[in-house]
N, C-alpha and C. Protein backbone atom coordinates (compact mmCIF):
# COMPACT_ATOMS: atom_id res chain seq x y z
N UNK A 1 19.47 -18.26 -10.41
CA UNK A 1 18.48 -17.26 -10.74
C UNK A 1 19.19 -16.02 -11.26
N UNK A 2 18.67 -15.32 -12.19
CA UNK A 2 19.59 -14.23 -12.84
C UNK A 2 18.52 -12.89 -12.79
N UNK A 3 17.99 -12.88 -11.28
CA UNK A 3 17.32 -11.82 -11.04
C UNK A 3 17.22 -11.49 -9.79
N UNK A 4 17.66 -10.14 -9.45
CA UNK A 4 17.38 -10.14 -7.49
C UNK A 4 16.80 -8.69 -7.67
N UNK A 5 15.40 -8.61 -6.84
CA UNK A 5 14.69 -7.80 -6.63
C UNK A 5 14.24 -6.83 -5.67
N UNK A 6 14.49 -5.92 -5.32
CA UNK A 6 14.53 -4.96 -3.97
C UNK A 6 13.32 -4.08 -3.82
N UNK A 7 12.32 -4.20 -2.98
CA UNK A 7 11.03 -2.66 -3.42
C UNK A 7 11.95 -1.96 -2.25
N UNK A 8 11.98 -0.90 -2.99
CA UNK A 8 12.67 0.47 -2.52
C UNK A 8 11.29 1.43 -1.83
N UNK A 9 10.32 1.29 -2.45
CA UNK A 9 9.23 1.98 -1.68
C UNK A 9 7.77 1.18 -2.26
N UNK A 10 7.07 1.20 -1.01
CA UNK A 10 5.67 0.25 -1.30
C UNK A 10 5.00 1.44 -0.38
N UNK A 11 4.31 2.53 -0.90
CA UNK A 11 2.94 2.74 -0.18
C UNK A 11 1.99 2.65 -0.45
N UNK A 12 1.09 3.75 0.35
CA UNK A 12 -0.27 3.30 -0.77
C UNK A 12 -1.07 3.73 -1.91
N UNK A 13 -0.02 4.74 -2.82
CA UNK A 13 -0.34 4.64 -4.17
C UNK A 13 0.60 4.01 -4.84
N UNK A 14 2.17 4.25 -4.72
CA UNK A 14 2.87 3.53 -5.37
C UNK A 14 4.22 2.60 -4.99
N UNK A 15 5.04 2.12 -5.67
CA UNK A 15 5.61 0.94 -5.74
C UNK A 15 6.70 1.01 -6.45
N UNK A 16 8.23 1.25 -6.23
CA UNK A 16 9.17 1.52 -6.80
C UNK A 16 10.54 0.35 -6.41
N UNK A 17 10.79 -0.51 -7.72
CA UNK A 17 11.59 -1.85 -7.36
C UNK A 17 13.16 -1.52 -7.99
N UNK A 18 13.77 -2.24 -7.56
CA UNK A 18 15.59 -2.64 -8.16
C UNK A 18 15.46 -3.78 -8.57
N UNK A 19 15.78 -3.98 -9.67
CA UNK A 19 15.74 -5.57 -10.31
C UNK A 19 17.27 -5.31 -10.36
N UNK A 20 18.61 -6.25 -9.81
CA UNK A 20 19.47 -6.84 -10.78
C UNK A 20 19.47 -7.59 -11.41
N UNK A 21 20.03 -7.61 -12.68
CA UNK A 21 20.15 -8.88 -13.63
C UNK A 21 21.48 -9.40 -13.78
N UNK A 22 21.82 -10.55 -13.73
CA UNK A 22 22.95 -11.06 -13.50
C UNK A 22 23.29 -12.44 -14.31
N UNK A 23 22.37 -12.53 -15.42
CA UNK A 23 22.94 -13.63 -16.18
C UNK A 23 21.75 -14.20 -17.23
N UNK A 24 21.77 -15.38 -17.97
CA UNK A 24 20.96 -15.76 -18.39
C UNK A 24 19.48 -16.33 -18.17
N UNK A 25 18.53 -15.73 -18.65
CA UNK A 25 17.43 -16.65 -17.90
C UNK A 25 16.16 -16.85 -19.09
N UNK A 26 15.99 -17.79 -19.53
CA UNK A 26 15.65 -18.23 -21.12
C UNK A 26 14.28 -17.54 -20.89
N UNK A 27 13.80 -18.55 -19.58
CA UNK A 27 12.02 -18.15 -19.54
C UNK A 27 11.68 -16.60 -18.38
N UNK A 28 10.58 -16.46 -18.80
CA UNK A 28 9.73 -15.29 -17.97
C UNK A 28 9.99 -15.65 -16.48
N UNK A 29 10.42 -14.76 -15.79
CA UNK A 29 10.31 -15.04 -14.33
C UNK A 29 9.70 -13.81 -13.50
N UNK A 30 9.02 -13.97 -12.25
CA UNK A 30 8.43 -13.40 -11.84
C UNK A 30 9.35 -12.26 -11.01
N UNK A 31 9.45 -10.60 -11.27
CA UNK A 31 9.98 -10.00 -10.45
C UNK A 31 9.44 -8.76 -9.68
N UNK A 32 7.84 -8.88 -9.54
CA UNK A 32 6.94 -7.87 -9.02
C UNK A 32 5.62 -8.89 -8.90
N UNK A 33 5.31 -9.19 -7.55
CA UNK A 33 4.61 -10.18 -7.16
C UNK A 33 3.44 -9.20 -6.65
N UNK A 34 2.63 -8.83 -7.44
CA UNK A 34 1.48 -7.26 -6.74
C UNK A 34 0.58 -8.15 -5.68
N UNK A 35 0.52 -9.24 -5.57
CA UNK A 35 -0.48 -9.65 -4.37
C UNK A 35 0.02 -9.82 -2.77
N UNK A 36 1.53 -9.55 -3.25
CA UNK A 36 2.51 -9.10 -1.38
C UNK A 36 2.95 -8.35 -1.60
N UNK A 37 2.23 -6.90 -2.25
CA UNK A 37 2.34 -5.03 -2.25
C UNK A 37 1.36 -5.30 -1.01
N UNK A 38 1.62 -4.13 -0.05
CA UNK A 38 0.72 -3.34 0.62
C UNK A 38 -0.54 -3.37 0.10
N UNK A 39 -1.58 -3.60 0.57
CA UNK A 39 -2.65 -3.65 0.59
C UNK A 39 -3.30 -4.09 -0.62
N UNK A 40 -2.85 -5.08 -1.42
CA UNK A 40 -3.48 -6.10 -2.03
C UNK A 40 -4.84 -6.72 -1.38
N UNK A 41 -5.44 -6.24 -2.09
CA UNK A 41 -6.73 -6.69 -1.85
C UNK A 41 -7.03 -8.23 -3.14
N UNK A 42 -8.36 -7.85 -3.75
CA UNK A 42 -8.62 -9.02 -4.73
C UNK A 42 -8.14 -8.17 -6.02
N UNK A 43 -7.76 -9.13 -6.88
CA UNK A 43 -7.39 -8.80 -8.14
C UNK A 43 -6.54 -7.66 -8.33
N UNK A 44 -5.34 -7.34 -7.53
CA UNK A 44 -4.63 -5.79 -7.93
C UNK A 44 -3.91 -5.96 -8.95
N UNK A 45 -3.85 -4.40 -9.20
CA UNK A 45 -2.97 -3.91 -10.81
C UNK A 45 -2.30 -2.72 -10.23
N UNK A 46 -1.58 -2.96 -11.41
CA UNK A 46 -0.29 -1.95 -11.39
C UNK A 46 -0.49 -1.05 -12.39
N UNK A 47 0.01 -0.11 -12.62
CA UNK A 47 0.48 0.66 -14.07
C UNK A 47 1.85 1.28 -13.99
N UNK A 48 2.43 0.76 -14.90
CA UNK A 48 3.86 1.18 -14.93
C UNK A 48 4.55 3.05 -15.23
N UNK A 49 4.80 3.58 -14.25
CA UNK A 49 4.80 5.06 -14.15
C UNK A 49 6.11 5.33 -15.13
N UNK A 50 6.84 4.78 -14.88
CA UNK A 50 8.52 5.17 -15.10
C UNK A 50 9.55 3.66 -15.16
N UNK A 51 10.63 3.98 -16.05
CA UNK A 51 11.50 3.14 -15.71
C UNK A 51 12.67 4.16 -16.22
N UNK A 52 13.70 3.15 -15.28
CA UNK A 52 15.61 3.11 -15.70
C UNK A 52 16.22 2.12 -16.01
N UNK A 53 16.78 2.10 -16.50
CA UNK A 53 18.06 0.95 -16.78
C UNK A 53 18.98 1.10 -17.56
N UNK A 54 19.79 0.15 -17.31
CA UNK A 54 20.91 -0.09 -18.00
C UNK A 54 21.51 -1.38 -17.97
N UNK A 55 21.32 -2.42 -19.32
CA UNK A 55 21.28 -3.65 -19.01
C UNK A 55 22.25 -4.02 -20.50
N UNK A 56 22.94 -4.96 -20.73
CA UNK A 56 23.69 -5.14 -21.38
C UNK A 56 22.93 -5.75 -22.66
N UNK A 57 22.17 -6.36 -22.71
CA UNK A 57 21.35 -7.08 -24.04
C UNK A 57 20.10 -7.08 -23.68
N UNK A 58 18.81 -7.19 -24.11
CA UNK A 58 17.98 -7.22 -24.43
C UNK A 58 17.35 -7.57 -23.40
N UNK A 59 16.13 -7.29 -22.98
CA UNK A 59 15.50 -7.27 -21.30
C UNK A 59 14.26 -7.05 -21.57
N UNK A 60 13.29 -7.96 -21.40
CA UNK A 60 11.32 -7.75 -22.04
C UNK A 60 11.11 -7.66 -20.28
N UNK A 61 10.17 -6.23 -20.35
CA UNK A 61 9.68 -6.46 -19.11
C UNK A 61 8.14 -6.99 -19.72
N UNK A 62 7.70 -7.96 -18.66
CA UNK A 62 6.11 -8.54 -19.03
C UNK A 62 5.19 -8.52 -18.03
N UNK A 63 3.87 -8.53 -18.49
CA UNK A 63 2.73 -8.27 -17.65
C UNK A 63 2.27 -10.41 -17.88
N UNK A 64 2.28 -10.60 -17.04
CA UNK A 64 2.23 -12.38 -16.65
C UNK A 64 0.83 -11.77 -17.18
N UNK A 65 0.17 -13.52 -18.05
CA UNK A 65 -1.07 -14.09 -17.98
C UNK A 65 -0.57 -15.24 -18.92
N UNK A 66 -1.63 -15.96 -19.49
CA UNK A 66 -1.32 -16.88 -20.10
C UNK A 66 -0.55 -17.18 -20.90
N UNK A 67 -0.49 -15.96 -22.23
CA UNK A 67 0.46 -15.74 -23.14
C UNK A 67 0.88 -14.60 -22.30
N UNK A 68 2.25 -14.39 -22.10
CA UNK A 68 2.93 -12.87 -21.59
C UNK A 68 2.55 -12.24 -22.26
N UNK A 69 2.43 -11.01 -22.03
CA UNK A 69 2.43 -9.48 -23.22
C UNK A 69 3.64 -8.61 -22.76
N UNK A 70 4.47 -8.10 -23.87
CA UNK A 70 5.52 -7.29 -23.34
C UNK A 70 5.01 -6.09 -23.06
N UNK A 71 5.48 -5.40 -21.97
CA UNK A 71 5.26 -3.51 -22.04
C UNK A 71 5.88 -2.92 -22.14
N UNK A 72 7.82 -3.51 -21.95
CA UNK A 72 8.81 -2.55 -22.33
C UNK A 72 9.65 -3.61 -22.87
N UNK A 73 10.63 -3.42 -24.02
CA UNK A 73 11.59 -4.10 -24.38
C UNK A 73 12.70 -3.05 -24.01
N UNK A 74 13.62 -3.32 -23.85
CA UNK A 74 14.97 -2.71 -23.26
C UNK A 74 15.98 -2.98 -23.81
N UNK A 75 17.20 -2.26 -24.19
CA UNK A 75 18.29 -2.68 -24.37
C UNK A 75 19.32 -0.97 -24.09
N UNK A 76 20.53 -1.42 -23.61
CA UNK A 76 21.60 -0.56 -23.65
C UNK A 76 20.92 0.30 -22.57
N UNK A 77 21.17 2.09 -22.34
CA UNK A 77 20.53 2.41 -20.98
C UNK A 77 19.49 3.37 -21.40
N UNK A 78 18.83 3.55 -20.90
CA UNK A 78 17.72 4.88 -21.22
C UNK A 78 16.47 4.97 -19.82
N UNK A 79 15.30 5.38 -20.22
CA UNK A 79 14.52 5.47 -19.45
C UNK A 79 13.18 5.99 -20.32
N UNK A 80 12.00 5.56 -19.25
CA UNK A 80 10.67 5.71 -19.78
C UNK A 80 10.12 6.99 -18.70
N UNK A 81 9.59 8.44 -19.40
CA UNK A 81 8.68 8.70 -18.45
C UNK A 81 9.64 9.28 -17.26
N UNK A 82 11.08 9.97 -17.60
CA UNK A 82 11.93 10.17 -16.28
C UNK A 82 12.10 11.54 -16.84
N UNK A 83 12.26 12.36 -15.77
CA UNK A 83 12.89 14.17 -16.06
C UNK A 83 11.71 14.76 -16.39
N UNK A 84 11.89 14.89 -17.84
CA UNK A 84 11.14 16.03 -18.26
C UNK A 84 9.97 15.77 -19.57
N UNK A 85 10.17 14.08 -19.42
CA UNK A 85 8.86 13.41 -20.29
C UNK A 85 7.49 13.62 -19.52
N UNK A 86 6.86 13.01 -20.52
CA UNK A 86 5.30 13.88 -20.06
C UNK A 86 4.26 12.01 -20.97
N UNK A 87 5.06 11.06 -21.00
CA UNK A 87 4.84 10.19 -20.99
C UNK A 87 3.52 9.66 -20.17
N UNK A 88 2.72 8.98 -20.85
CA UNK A 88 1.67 8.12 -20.12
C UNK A 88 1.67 6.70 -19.71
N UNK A 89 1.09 6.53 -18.63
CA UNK A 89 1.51 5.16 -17.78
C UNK A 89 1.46 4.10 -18.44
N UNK A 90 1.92 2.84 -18.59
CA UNK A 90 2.05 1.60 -19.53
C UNK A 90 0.84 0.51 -18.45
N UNK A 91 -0.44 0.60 -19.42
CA UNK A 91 -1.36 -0.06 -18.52
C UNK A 91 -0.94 -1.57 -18.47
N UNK A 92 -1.60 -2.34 -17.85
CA UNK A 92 -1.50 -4.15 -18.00
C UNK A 92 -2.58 -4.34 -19.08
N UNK A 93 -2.29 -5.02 -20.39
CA UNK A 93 -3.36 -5.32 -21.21
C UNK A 93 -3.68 -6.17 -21.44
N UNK A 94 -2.46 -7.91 -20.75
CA UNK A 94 -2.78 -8.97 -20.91
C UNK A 94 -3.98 -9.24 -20.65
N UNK A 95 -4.77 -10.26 -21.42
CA UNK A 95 -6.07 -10.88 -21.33
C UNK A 95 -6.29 -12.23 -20.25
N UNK A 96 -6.80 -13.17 -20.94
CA UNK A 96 -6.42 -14.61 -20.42
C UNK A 96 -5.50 -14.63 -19.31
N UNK A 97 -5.77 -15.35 -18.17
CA UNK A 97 -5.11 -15.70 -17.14
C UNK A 97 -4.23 -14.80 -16.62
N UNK A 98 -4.80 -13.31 -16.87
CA UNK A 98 -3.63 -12.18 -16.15
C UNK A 98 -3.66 -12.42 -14.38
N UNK A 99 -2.56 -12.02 -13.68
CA UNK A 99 -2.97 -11.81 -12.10
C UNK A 99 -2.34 -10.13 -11.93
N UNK A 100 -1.46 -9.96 -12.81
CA UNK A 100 -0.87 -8.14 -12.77
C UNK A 100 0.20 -8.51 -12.15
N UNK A 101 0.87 -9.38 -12.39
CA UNK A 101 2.40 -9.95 -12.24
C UNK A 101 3.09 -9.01 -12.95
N UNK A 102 4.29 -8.79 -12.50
CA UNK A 102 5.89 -8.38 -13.43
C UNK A 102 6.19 -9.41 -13.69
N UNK A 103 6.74 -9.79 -14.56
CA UNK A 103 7.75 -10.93 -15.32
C UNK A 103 9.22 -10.20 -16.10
N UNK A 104 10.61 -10.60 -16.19
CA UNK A 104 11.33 -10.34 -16.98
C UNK A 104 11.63 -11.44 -17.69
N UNK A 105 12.17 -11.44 -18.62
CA UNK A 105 12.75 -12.02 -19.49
C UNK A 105 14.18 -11.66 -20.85
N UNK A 106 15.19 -12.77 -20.26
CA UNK A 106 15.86 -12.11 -21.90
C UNK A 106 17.05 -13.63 -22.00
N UNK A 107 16.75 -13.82 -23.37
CA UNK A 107 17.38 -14.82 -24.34
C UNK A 107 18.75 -14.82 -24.13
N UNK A 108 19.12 -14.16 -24.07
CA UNK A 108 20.79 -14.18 -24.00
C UNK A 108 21.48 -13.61 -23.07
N UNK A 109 23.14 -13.45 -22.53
CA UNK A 109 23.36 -13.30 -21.11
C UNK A 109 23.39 -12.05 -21.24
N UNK A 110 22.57 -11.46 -19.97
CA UNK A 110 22.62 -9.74 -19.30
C UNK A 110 23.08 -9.58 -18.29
N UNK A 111 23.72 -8.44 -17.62
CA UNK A 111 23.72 -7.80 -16.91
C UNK A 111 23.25 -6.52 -16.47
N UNK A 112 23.11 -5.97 -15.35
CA UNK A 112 22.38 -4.57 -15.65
C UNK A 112 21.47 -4.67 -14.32
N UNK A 113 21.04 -3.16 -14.27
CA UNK A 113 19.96 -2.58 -13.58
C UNK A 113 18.67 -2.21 -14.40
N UNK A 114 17.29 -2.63 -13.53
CA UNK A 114 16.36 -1.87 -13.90
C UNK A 114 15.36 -1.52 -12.67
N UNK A 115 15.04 -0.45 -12.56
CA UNK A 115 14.13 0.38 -11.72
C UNK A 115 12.74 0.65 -12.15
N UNK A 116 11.76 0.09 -11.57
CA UNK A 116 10.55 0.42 -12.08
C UNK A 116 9.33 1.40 -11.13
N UNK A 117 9.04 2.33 -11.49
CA UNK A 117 8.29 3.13 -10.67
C UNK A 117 6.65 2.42 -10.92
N UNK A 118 5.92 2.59 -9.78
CA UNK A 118 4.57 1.82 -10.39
C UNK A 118 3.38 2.30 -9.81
N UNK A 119 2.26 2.35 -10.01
CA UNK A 119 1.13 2.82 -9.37
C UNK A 119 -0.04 1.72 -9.01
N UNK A 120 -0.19 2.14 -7.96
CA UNK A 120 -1.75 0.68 -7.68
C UNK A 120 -2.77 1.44 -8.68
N UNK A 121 -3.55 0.68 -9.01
CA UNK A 121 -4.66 1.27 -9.89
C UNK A 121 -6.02 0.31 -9.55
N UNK A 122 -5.64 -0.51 -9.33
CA UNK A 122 -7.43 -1.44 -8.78
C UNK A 122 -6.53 -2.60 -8.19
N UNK A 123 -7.72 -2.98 -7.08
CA UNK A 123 -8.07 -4.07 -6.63
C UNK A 123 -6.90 -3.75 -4.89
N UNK A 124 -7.07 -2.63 -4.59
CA UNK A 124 -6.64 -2.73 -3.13
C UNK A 124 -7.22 -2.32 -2.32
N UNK A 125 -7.04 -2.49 -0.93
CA UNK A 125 -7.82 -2.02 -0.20
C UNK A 125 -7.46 -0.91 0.89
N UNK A 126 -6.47 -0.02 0.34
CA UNK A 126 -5.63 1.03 1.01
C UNK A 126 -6.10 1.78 0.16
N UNK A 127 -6.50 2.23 -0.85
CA UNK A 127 -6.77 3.36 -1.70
C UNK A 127 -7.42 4.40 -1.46
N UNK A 128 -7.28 5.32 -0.18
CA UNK A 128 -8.51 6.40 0.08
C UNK A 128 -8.24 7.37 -0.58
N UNK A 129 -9.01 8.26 -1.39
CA UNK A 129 -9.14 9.79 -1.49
C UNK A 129 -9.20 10.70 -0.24
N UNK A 130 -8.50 11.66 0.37
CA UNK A 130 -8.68 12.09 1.02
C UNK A 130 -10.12 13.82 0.34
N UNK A 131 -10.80 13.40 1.89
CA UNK A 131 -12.35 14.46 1.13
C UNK A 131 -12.00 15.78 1.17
C-alpha cells in the first residue's frame, strides 16, 4: 500500500489528516473514510478547508463516486487556503454513486506528505449551533 493515514484531529466541526505517500499506487485508494469521523450520521460530507504538501510527482486528491472527480491535483510543495489566503472551501461535486470518500491517486512513484484540513458540512449527527 503506498498510503498511511493519521487523523490528527476529528471533532465536531472538523477533521484534519496526515497522508504519507510512499510509492506507487496506479488506482484511487481510499484515504478519508467520512462514515468512521465522529458523528457520522447518514450520508456525511466533507468540504475541504486547507491543504499542505509536499510530494514528489503528481498526487490527485479525489472525492470517490462512480467516476472520481478530482479537487486538488498536486505536485512539488505548496498549499491551498494556508496563512494568509482567503480561499474558499473545495465542495464534493461528484454525482453518481458519491459516499464523500477521500481517494488519492498518482500514476507514477511518489513520495511525500499531505495534510488535509476538513469540515463536516451534512449528514451528522454532532452538529449543534450553540443558541
Amino acid at each position: 500500500m503506498a498510503y498511511t493515514t493519521q487523523t490528527l484531529m476529528d471533532s465536531d466541526w472538523e477533521v484534519v489528516t496526515k497522508t504519507t505517500i510512499t510509492g506507487t499506487n496506479g488506482s484511487a485508494t481510499k484515504v478519508v473514510d467520512v462514515s468512521a469521523l465522529t458523528g457520522a450520521a447518514t450520508d456525511p460530507r466533507v468540504t475541504i478547508v486547507s491543504a499542505w504538501w509536499t510530494v514528489s510527482s503528481t498526487l490527485e486528491v479525489e472525492w470517490n463516486a462512480d467516476s472520481n472527480v478530482t479537487a486538488l491535483t498536486l505536485n512539488a510543495n505548496g498549499s491551498y487556503n494556508a496563512g494568509g489566503q482567503a480561499m474558499p472551501s473545495i465542495s464534493n461535486n461528484a454525482s453518481t454513486g458519491i459516499d464523500g470518500d477521500i481517494y488519492l491517486e498518482n500514476d507514477a512513484a511518489c513520495v511525500g506528505t499531505l495534510i488535509l484540513k476538513m469540515r463536516k458540512v451534512s449528514g451528522w449527527d454532532n452538529l449543534e449551533r450553540e443558541a
